[in-house]
PDB file of N, CA and C in Angstrom:
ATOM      1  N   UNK A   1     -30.637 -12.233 -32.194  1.00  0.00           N
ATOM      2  CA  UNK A   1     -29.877 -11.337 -31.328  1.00  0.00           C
ATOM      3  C   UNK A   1     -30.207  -9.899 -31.736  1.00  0.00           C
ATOM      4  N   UNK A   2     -30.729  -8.937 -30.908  1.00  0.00           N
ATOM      5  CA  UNK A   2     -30.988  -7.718 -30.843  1.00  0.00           C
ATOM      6  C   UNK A   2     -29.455  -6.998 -31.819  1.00  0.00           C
ATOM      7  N   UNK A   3     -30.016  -5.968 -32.743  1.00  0.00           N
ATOM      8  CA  UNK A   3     -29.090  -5.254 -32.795  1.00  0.00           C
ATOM      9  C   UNK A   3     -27.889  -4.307 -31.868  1.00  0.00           C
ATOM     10  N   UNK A   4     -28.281  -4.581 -30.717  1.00  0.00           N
ATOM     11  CA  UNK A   4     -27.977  -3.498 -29.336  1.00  0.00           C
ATOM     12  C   UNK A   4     -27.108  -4.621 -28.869  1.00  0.00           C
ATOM     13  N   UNK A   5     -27.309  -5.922 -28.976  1.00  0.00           N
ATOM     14  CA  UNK A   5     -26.652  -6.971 -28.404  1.00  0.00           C
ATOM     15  C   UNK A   5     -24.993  -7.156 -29.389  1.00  0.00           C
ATOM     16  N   UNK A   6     -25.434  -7.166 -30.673  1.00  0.00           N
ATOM     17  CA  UNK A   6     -24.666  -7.492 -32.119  1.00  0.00           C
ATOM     18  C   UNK A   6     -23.427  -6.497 -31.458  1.00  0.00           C
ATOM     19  N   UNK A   7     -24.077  -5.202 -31.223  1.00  0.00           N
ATOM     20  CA  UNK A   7     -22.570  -3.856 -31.138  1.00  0.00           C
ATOM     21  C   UNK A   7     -22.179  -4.257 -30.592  1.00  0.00           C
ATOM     22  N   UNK A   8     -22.612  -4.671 -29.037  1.00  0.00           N
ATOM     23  CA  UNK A   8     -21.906  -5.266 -27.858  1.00  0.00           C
ATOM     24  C   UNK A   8     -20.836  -5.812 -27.973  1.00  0.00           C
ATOM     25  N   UNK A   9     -21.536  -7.242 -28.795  1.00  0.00           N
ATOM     26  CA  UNK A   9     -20.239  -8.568 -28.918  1.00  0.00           C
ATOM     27  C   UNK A   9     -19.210  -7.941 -29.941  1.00  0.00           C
ATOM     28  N   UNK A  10     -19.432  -7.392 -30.986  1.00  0.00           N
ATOM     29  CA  UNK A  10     -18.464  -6.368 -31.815  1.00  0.00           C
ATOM     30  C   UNK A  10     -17.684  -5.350 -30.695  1.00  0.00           C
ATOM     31  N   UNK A  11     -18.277  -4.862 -30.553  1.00  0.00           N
ATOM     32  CA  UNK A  11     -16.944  -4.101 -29.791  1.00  0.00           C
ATOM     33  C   UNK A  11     -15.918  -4.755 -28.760  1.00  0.00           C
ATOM     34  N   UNK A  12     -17.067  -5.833 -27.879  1.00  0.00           N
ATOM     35  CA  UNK A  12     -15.659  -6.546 -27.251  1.00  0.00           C
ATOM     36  C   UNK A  12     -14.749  -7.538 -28.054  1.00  0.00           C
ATOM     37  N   UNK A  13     -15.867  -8.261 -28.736  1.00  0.00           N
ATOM     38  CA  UNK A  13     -14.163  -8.673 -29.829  1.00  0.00           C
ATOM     39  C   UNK A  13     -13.458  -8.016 -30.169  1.00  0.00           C
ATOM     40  N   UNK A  14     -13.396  -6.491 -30.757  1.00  0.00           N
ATOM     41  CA  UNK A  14     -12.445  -5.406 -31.207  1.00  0.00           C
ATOM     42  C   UNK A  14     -11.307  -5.360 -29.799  1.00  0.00           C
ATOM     43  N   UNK A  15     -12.327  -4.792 -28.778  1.00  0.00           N
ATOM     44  CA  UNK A  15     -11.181  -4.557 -27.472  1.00  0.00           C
ATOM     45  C   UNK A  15      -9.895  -5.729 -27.134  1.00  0.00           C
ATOM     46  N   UNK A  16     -11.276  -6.509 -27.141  1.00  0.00           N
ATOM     47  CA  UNK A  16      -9.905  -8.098 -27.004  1.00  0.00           C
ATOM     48  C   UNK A  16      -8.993  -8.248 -28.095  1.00  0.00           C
ATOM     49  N   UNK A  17      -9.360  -8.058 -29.200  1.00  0.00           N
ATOM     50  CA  UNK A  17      -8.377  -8.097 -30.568  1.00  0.00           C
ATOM     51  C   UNK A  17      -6.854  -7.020 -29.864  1.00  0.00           C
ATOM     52  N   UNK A  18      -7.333  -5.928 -29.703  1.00  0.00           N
ATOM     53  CA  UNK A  18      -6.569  -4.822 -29.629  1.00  0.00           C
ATOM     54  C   UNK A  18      -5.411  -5.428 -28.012  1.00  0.00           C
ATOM     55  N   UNK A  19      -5.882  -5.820 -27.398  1.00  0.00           N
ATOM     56  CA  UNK A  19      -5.476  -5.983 -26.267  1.00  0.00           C
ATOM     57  C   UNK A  19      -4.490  -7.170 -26.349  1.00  0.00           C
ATOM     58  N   UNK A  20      -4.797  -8.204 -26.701  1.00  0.00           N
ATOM     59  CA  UNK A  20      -4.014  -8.876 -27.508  1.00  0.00           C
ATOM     60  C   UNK A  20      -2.317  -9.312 -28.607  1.00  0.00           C
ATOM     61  N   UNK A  21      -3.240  -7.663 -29.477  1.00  0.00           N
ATOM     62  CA  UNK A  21      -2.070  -7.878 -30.399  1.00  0.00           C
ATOM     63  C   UNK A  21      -1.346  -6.709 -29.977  1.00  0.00           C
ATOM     64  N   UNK A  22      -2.039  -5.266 -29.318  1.00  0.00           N
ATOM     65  CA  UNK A  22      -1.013  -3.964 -29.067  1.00  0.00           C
ATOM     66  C   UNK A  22      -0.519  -3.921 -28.183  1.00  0.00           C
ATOM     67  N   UNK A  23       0.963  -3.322 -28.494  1.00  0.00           N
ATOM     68  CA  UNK A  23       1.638  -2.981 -26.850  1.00  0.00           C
ATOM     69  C   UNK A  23       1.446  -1.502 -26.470  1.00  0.00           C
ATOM     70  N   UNK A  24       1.348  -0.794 -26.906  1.00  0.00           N
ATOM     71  CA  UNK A  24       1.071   0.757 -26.586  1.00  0.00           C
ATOM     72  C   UNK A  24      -0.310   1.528 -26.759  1.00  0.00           C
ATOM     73  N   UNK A  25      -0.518   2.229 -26.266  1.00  0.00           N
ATOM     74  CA  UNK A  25      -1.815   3.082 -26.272  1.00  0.00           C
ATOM     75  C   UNK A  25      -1.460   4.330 -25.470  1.00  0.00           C
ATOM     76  N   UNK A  26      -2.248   5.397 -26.449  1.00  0.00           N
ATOM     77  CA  UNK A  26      -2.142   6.780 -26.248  1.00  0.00           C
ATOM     78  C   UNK A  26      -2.924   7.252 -25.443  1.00  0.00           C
ATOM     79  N   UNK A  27      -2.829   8.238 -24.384  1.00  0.00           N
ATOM     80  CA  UNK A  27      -3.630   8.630 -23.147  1.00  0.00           C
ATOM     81  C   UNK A  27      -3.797   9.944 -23.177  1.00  0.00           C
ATOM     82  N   UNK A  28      -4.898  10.562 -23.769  1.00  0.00           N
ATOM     83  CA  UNK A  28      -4.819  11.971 -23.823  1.00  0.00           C
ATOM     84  C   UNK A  28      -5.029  12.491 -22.039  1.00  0.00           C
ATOM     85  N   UNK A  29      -4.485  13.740 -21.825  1.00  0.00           N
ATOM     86  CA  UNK A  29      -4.365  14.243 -20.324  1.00  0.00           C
ATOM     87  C   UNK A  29      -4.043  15.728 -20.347  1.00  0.00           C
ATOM     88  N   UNK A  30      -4.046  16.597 -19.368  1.00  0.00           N
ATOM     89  CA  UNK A  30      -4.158  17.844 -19.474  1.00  0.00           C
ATOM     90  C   UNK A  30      -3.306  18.214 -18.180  1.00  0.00           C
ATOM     91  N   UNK A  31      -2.150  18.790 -18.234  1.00  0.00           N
ATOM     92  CA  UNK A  31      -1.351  19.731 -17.184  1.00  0.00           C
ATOM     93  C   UNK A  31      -2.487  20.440 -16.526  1.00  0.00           C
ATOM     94  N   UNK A  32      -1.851  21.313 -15.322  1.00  0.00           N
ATOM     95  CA  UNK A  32      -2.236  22.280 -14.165  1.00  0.00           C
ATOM     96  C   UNK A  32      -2.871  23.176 -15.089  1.00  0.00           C
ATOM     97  N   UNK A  33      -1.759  23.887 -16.387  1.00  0.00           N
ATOM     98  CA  UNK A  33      -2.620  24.868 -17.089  1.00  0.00           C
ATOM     99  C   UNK A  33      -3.422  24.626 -17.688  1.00  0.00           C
ATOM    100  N   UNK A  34      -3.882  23.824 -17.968  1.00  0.00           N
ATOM    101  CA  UNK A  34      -5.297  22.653 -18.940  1.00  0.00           C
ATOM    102  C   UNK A  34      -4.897  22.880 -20.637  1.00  0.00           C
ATOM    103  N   UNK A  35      -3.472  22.890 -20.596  1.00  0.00           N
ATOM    104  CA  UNK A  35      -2.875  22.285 -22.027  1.00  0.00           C
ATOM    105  C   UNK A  35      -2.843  20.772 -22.101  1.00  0.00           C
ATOM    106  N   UNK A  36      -4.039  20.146 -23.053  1.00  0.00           N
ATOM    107  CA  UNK A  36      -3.782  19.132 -23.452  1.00  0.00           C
ATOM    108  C   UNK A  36      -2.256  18.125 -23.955  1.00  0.00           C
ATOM    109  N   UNK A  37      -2.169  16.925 -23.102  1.00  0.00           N
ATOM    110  CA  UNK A  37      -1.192  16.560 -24.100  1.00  0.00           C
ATOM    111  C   UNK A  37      -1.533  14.855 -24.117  1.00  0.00           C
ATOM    112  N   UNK A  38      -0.296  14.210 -25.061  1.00  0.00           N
ATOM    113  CA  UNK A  38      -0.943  12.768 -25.274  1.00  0.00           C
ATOM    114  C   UNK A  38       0.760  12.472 -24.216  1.00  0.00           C
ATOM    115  N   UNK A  39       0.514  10.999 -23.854  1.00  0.00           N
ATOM    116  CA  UNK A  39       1.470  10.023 -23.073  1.00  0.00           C
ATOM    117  C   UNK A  39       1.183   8.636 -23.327  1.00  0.00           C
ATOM    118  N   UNK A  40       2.406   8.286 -24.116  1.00  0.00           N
ATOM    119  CA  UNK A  40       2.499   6.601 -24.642  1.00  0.00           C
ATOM    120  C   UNK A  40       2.505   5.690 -23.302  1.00  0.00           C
ATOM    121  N   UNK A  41       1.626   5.121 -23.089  1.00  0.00           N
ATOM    122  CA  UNK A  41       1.604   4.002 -21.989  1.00  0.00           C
ATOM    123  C   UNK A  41       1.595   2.287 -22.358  1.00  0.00           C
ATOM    124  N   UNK A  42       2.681   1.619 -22.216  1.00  0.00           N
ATOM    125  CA  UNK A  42       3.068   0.412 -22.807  1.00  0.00           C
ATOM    126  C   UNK A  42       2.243  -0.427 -21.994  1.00  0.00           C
ATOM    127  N   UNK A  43       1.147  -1.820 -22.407  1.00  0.00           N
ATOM    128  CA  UNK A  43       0.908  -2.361 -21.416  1.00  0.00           C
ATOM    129  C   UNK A  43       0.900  -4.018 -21.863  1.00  0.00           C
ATOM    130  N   UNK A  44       0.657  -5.116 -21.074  1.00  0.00           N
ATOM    131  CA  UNK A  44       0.732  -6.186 -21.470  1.00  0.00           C
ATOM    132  C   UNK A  44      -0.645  -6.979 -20.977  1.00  0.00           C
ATOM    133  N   UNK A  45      -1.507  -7.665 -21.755  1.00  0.00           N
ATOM    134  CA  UNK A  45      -2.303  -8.363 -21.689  1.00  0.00           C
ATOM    135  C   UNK A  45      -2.424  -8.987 -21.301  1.00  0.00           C
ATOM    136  N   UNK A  46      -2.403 -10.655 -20.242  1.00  0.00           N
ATOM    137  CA  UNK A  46      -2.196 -11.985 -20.239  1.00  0.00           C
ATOM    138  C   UNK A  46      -3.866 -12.526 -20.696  1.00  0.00           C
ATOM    139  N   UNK A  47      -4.712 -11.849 -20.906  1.00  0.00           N
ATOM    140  CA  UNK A  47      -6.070 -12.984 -21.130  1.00  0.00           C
ATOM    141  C   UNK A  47      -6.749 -12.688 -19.944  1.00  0.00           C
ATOM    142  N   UNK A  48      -6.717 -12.150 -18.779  1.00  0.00           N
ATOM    143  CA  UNK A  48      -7.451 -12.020 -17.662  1.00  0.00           C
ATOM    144  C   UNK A  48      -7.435 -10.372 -17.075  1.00  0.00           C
ATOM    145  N   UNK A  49      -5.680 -10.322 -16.624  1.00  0.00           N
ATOM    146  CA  UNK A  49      -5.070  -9.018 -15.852  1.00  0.00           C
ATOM    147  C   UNK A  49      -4.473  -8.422 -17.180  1.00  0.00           C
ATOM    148  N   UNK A  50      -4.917  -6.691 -16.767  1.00  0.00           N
ATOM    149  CA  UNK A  50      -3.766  -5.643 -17.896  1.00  0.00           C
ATOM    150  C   UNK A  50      -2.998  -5.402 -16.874  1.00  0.00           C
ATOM    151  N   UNK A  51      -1.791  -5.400 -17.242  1.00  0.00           N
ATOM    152  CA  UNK A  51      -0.426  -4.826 -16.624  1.00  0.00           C
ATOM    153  C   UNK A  51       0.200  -3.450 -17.416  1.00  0.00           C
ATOM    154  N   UNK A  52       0.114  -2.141 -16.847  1.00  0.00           N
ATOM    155  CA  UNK A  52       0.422  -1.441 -17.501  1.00  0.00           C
ATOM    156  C   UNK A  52       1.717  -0.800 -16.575  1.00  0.00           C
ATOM    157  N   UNK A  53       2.852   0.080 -17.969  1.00  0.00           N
ATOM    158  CA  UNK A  53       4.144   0.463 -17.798  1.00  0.00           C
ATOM    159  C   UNK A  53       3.983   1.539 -18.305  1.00  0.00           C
ATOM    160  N   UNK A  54       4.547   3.056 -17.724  1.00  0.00           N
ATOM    161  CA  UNK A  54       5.343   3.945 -18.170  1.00  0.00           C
ATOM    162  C   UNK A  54       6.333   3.408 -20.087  1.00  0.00           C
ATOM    163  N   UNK A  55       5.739   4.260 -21.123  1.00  0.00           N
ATOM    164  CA  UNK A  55       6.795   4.138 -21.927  1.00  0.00           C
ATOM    165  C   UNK A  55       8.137   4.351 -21.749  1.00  0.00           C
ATOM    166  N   UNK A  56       9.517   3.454 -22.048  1.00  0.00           N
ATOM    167  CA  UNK A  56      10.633   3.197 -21.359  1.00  0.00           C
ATOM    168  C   UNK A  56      11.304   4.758 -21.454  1.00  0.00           C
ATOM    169  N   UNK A  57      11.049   5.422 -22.918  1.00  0.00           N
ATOM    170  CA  UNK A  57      11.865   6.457 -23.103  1.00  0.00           C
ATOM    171  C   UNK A  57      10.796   7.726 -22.508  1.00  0.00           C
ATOM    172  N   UNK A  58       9.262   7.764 -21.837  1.00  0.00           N
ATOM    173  CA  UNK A  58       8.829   9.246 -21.130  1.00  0.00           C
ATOM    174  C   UNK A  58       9.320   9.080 -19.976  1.00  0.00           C
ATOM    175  N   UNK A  59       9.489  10.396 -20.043  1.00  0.00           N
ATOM    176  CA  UNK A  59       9.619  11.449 -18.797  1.00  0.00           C
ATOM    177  C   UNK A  59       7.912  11.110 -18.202  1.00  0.00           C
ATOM    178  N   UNK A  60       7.904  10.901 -16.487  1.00  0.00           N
ATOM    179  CA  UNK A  60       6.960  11.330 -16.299  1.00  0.00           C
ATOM    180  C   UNK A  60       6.668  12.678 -15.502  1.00  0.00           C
ATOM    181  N   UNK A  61       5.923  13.252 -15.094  1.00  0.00           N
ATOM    182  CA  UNK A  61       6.039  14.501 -14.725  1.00  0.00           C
ATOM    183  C   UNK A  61       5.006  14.634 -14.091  1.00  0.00           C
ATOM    184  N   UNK A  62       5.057  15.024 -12.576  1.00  0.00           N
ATOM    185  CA  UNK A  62       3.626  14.669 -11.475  1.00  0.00           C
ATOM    186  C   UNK A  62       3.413  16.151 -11.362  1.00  0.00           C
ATOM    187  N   UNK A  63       2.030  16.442 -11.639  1.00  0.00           N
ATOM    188  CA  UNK A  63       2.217  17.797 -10.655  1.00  0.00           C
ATOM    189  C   UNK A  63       1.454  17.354  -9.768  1.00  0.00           C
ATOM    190  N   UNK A  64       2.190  18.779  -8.269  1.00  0.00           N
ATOM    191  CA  UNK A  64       1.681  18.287  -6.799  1.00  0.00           C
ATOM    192  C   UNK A  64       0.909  18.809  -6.633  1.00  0.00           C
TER     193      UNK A  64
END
């Protein structure tokens, strides 16, 4: 197996690991004024479909 192949299967085992065992992940994003900020996004795995949720306690905040 090619070394180029090896990263491959390594990184998707990592993703699937992660997907798996975490419920949250951080989403870096940037307001109107292009101040960076991060937003906790809770999501759930089943093995096929991600289902992702708003963290229960953010505020979300749309700009129009």
């Amino acid at each position: 197996m090619s070394a180029d192949r090896c990263f491959r299967a390594q990184r998707r085992r990592g993703a699937e690991d992660r997907l798996a065992h975490d419920i949250d992940v951080w989403v870096a994003s940037a307001g109107a004024d292009a101040a960076p900020y991060l937003v906790p996004l809770s999501f759930d795995w089943d093995g096929a479909a991600l289902r992702r949720d708003s963290h229960p306690c953010q505020l979300v905040l749309v700009d129009g």
